[in-house]
Protein backbone atom coordinates (compact mmCIF):
# COMPACT_ATOMS: atom_id res chain seq x y z
CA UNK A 1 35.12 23.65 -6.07
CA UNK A 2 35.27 20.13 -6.79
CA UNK A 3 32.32 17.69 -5.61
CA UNK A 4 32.77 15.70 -2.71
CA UNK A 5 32.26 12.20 -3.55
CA UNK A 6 30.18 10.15 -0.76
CA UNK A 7 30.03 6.10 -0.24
CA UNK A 8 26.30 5.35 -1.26
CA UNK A 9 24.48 1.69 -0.21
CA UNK A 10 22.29 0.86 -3.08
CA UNK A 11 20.06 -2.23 -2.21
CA UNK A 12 18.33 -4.95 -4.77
CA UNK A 13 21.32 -4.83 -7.25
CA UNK A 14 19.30 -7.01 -9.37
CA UNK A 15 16.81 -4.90 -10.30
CA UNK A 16 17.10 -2.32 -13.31
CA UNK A 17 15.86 0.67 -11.10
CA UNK A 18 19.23 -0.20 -9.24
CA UNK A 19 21.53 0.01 -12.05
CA UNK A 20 19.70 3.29 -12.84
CA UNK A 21 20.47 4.45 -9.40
CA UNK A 22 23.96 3.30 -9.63
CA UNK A 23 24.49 4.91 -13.09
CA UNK A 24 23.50 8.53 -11.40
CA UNK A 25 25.54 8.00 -8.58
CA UNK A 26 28.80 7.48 -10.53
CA UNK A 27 27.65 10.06 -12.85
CA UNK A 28 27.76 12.45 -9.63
CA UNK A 29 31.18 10.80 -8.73
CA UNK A 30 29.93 9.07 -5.71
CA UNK A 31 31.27 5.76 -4.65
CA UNK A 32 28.52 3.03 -4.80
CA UNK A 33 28.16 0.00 -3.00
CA UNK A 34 25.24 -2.25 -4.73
CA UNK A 35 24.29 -5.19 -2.62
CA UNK A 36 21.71 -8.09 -3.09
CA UNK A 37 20.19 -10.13 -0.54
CA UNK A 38 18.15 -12.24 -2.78
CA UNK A 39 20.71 -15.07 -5.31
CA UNK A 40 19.89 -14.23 -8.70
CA UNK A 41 22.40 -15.81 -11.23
CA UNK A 42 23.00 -12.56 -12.63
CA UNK A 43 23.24 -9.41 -11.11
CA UNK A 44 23.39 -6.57 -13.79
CA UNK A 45 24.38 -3.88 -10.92
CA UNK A 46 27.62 -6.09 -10.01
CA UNK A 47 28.58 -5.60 -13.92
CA UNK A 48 28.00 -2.27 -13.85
CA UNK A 49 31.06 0.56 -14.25
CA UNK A 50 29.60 2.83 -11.97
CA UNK A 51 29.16 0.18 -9.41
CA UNK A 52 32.64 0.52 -6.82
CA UNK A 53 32.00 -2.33 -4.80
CA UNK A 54 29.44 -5.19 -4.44
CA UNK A 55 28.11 -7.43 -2.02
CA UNK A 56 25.89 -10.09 -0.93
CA UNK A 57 25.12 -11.79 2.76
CA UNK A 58 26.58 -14.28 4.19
CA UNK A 59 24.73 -17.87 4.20
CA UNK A 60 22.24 -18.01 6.80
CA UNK A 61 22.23 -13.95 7.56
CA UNK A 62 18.72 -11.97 7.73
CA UNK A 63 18.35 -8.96 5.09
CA UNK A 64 18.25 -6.65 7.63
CA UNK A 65 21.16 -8.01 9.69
CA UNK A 66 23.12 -7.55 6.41
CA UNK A 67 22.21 -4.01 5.27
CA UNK A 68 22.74 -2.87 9.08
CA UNK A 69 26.29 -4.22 9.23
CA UNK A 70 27.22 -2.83 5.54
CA UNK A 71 25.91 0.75 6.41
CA UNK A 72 28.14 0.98 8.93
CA UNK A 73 30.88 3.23 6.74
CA UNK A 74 28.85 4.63 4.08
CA UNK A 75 27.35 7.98 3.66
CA UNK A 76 23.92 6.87 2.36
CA UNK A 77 21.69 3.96 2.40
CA UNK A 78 18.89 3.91 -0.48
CA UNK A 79 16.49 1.21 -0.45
CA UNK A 80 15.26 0.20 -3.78
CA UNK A 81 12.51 -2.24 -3.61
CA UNK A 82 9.10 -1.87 -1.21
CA UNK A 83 10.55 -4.54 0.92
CA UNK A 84 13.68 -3.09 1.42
CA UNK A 85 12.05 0.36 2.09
CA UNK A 86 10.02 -1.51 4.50
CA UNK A 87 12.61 -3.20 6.29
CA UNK A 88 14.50 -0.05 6.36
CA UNK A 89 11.64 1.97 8.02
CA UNK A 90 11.20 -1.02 10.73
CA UNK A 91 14.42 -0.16 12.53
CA UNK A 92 15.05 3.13 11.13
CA UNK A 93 16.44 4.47 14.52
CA UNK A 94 19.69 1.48 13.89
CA UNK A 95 20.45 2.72 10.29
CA UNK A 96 20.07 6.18 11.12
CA UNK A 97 22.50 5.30 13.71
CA UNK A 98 25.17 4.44 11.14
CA UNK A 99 24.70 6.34 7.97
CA UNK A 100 21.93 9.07 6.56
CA UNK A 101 18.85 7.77 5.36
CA UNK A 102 16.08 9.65 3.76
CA UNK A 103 12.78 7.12 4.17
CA UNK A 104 9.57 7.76 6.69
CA UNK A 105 8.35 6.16 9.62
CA UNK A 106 7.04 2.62 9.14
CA UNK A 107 3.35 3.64 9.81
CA UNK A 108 3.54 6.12 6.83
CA UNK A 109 5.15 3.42 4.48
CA UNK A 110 2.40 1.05 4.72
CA UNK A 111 -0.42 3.93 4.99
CA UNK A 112 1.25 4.88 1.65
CA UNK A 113 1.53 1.37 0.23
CA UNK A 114 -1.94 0.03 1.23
CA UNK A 115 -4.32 0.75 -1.75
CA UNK A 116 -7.30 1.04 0.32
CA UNK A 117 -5.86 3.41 2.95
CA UNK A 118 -3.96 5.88 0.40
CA UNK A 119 -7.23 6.40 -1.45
CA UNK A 120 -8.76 6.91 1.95
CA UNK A 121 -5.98 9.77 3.01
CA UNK A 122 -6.34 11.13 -1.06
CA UNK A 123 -10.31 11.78 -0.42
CA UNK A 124 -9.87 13.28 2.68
CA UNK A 125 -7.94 16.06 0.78
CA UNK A 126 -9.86 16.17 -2.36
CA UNK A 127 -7.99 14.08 -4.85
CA UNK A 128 -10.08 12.17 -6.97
CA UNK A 129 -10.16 8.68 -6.60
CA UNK A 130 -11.72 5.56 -8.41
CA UNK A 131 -14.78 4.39 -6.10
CA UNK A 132 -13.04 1.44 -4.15
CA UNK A 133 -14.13 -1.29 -1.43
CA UNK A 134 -12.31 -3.60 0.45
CA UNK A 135 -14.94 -6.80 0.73
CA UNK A 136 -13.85 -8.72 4.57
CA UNK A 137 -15.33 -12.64 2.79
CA UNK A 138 -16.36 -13.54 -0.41
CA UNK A 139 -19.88 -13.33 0.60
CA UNK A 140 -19.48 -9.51 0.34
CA UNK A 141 -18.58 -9.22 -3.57
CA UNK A 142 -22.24 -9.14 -4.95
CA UNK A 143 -22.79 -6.00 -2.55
CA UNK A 144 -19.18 -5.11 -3.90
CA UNK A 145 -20.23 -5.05 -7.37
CA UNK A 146 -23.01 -3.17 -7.06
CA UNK A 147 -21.11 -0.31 -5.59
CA UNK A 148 -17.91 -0.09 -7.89
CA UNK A 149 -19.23 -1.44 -11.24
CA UNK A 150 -18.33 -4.09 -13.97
CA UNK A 151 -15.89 -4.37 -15.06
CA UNK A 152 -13.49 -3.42 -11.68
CA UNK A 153 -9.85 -4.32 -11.11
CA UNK A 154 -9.08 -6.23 -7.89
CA UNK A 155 -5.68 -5.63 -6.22
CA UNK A 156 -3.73 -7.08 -3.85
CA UNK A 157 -4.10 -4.91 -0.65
CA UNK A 158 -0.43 -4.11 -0.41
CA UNK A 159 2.92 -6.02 -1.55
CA UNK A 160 4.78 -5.87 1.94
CA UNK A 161 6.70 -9.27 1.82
CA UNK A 162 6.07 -10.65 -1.61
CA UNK A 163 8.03 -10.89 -4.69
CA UNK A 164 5.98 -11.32 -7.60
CA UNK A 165 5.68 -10.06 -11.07
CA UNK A 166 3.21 -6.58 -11.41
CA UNK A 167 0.31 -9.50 -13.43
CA UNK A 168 0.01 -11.50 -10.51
CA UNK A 169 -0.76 -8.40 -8.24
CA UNK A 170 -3.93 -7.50 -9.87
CA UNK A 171 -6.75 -8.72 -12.14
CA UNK A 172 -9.59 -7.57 -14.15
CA UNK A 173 -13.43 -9.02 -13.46
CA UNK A 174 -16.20 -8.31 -16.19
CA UNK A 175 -18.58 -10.33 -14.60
CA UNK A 176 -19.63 -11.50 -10.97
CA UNK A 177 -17.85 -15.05 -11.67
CA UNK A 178 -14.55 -13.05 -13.06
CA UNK A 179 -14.97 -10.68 -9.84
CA UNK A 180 -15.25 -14.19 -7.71
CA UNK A 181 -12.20 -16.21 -9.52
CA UNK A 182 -10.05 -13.09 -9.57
CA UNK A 183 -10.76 -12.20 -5.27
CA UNK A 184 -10.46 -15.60 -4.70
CA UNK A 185 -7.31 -15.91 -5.80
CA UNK A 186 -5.44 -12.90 -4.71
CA UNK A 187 -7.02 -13.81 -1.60
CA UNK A 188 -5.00 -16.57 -1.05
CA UNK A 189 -1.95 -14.15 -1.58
CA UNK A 190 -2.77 -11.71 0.86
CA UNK A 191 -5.91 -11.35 2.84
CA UNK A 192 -8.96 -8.90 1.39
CA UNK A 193 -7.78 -7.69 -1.66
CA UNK A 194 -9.41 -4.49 -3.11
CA UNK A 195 -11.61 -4.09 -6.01
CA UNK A 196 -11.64 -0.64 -7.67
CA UNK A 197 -13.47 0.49 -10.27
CA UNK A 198 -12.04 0.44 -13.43
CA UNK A 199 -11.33 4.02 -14.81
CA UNK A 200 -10.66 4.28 -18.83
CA UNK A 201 -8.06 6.93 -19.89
CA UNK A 202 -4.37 6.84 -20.45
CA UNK A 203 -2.11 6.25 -17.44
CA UNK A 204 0.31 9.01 -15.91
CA UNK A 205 2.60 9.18 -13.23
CA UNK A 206 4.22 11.65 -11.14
CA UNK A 207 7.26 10.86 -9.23
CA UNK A 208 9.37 12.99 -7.13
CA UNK A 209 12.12 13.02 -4.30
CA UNK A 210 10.77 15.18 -1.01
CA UNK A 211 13.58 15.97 1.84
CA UNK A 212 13.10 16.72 5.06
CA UNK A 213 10.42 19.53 5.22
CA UNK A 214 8.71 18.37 2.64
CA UNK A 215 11.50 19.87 0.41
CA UNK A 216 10.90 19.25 -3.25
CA UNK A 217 14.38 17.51 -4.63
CA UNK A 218 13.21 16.62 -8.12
CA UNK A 219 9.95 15.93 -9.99
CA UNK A 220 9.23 14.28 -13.28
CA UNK A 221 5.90 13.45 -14.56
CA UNK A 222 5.06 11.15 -17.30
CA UNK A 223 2.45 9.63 -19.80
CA UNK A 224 2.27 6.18 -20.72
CA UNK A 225 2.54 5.33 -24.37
CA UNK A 226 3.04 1.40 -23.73
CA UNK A 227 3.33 -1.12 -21.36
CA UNK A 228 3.98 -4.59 -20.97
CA UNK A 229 2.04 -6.64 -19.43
CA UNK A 230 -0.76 -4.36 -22.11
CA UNK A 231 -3.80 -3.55 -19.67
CA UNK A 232 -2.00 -2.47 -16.52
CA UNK A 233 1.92 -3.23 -16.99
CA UNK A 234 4.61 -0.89 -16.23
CA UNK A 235 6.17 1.63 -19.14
CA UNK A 236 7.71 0.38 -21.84
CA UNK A 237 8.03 3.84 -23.52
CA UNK A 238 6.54 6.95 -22.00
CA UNK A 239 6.66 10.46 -22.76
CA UNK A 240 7.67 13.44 -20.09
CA UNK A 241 4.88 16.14 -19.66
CA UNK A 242 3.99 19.16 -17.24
CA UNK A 243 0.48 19.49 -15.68
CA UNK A 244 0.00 22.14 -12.96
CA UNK A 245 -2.65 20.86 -11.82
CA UNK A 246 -1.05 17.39 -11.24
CA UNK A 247 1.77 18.62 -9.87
CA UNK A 248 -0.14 20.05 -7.37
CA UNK A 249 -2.27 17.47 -6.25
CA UNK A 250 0.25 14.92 -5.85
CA UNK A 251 2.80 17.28 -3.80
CA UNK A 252 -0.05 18.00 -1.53
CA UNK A 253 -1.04 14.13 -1.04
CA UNK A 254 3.02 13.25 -0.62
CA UNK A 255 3.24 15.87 1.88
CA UNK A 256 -0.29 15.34 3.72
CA UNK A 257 0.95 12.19 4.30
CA UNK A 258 4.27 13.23 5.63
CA UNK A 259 6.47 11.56 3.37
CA UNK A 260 10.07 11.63 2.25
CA UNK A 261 12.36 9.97 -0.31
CA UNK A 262 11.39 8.64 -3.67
CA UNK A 263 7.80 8.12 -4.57
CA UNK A 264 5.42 7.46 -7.67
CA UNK A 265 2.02 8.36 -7.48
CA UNK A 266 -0.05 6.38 -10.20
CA UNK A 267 -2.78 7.46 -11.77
CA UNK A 268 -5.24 7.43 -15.08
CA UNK A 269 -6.23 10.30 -16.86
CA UNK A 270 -10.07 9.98 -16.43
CA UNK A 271 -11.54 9.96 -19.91
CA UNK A 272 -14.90 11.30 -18.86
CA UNK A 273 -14.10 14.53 -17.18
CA UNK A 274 -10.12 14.79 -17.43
CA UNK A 275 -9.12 14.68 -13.72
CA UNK A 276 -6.21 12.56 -12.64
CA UNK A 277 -7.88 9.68 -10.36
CA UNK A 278 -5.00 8.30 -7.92
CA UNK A 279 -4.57 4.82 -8.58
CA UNK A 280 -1.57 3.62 -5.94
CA UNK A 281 1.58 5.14 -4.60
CA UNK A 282 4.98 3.54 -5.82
CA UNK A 283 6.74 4.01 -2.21
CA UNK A 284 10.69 3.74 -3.93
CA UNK A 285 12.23 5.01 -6.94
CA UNK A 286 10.34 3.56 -10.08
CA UNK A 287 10.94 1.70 -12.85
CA UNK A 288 10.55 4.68 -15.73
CA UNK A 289 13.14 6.81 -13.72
CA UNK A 290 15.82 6.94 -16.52
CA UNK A 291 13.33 9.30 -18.33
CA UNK A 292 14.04 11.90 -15.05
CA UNK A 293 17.86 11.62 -15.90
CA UNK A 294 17.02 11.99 -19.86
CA UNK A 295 14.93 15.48 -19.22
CA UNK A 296 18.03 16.80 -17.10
CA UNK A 297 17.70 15.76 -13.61
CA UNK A 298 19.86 13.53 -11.23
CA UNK A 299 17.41 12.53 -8.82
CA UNK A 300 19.40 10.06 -6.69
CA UNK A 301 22.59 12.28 -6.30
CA UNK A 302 20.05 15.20 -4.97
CA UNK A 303 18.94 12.69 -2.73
CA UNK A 304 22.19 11.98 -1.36
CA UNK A 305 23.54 15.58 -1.33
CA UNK A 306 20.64 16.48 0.49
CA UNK A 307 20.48 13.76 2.75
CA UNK A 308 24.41 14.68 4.09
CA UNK A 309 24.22 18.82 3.63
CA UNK A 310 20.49 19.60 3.50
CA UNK A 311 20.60 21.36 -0.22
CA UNK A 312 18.07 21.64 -2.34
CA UNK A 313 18.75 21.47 -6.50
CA UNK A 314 17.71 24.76 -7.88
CA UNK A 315 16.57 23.28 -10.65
CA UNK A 316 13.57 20.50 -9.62
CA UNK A 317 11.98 20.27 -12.64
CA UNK A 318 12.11 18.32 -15.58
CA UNK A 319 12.36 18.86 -19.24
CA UNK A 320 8.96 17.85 -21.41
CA UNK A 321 8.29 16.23 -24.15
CA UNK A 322 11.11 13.55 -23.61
CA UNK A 323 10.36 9.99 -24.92
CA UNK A 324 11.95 7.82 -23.67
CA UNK A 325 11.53 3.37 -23.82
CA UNK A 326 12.79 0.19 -22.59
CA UNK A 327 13.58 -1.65 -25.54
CA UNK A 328 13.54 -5.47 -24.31
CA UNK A 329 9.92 -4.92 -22.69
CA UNK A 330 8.82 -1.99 -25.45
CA UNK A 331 9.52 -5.47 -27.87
CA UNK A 332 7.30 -7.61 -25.83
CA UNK A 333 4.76 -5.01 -25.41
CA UNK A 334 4.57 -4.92 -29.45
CA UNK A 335 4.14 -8.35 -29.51
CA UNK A 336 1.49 -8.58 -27.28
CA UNK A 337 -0.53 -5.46 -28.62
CA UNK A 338 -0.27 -6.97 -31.95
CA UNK A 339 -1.34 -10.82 -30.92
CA UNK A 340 -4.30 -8.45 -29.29
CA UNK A 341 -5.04 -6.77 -32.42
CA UNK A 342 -4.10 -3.48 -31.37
CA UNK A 343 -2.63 -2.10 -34.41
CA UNK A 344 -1.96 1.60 -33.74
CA UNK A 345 0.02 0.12 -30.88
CA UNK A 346 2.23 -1.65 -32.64
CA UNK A 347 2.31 0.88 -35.76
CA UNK A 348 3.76 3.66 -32.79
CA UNK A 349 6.02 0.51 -31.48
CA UNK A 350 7.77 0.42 -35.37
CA UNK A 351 7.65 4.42 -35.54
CA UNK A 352 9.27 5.03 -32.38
CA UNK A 353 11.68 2.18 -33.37
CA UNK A 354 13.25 4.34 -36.05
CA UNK A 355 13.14 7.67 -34.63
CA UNK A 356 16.32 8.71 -33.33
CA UNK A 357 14.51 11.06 -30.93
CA UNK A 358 13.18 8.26 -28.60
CA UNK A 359 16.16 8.06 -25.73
CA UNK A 360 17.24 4.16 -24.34
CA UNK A 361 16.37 4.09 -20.88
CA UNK A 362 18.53 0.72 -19.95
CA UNK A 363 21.31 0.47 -22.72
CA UNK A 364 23.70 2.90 -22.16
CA UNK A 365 26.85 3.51 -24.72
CA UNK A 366 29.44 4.49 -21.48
CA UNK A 367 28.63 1.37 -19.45
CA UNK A 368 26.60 -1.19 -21.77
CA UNK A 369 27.40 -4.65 -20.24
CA UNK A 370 24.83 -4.73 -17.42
CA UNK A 371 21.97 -4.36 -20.45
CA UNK A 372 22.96 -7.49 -21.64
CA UNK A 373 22.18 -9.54 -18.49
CA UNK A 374 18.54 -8.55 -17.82
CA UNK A 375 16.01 -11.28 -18.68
């Protein structure tokens, strides 16, 4: 029996986690519609052969106004970007009025997106956490120090309504004056940032889809070989692996909190004792999700199916042991770890370069154009 193709709204069609949804999408023979609010010069979704049909407001209209008038039609909505999740989730009664959409309640988004309160919900359950504080003035960052340690990083509280790049979200204090300078300014971004203490070990996600009933659509988990910005970046190249015990603990935080949809949940491997500390929760589809499709699973076309018929993939887990990289940033990330002096880093960077094992996760021989116009 042939597979019904559905219309799909993907949002943020500027952003490479788009394309990958796109490329999935058309890979499952749905029709996609990629739209973007914001006015980019380029738009690698537009470009992309899997994309049927593109869009973008017209002058003057809200984000919101827009995506509600183009769902009317489609099958599927998928937000892409925290914002757009967000926005989503603020009227979620209108969209779901027009067209399926698989994202939570607006009080679980930002419970999930707020650093402080996600480690709050992960204790509560047993998941380890780095010891964190949330200091109300300035005055309150000696006391802060004390309690989480030198060197900490401070975060932005949550990124609801901003738009900036992943090393202007965060910073890293080794002293009381760093700890000051760094708060300070992340405070005037968004009120009380966090400071957490600093745990040393290599970083690992896992990222699933959930359904209604907690339903378990698809899960990859991954290890973090590089990453550009070095010191707290996203993947550049990462590695698929299997961990009971992390799979475990993150389904049971997802679903303690009640969530659906796409999720990452970050963490670091804690050198000291080996336990995976929960860092932050990625409330969208991330940006090392082409190493899901490259270990066998089509994460955004089991969202859709399930979002229109209720199934469930028999098959939710990935393959380990894939590698996979994003060459533009993997290149920057060698460059940086070599400026730094980190020469194993860059020795793996020129290894991996040549090994015909390590899988592209944006260039893609069937539809190559849209790698071309990322910056």
């Amino acid at each position: 029996m042939p597979r019904e193709s559905l219309r799909v709204l993907v949002t943020d069609a500027s952003q490479r986690v788009a394309l990958e949804v796109a490329r999935c999408l058309g890979r499952a023979e749905h029709s996609v519609l990629a739209v973007e609010s914001r006015k980019p010069r380029r738009v690698p979704t537009f470009a992309s052969r899997y994309c049927t049909e593109s869009a973008r407001p017209e002058a003057g209209e809200a984000m919101v106004e827009f995506l509600l008038r183009r769902a009317e039609g489609v099958d599927v909505l998928i937000p892409i970007m925290t914002n757009s999740v967000i926005q989503v989730a603020d009227r979620l009664d209108e969209f779901r009025s027009r067209c399926r959409v698989l994202v939570p309640r607006p009080d679980i988004v930002r419970q999930v997106i707020g650093k402080a309160s996600i480690v709050a919900a992960a204790e509560q359950i047993g998941v380890p956490v780095p010891r964190t504080v949330r200091p109300e003035t300035d005055a309150d960052l000696t006391k802060a120090a004390r309690e989480v340690g030198l060197p900490a990083i401070v975060k932005l509280a949550d990124d609801e309504s901003l738009y900036l790049a992943p090393k202007d979200r965060y910073g890293l204090a080794r002293s009381p004056e760093e700890l000051h300078s760094v708060w300070t300014r992340l405070a005037k971004i968004k009120p009380r940032p966090v400071i957490q203490e600093r745990i040393v070990g290599p970083g690992i996600g896992f990222s699933a889809v959930l359904g209604n009933d907690s339903a378990l659509l698809g899960a990859v988990a991954h290890q973090r070989i590089r990453e550009y910005p070095i010191g707290g970046g996203p993947s550049t190249c990462c590695v698929s692996i299997d961990d009971p015990v992390l799979t475990e603990q993150s389904l049971e935080l997802l679903r303690s909190v009640g969530w659906i949809g796409p999720a990452m949940v970050e963490y670091k491997r804690d050198e000291r004792d080996g336990s995976y500390r929960l860092l932050e929760i990625n409330a969208r589809f991330w940006g090392s999700m082409p190493l899901a499709r490259l270990s066998g699973l089509n994460l955004p076309a089991a969202l859709v199916e399930h979002a229109c018929h209720g199934t469930v993939p028999p098959h939710t887990r990935a393959r380990t042991g894939v590698k996979m990289r994003i060459l533009p940033k993997d290149l920057l990330a060698a460059g940086s770890y070599l400026a730094h002096g980190f020469g194993r880093d860059f020795a793996g960077f020129v290894r991996d370069l040549f090994d015909p094992r390590v899988k592209p996760g944006l260039f893609d021989p069937t539809d190559p154009k849209p790698a071309f116009l990322f910056r």
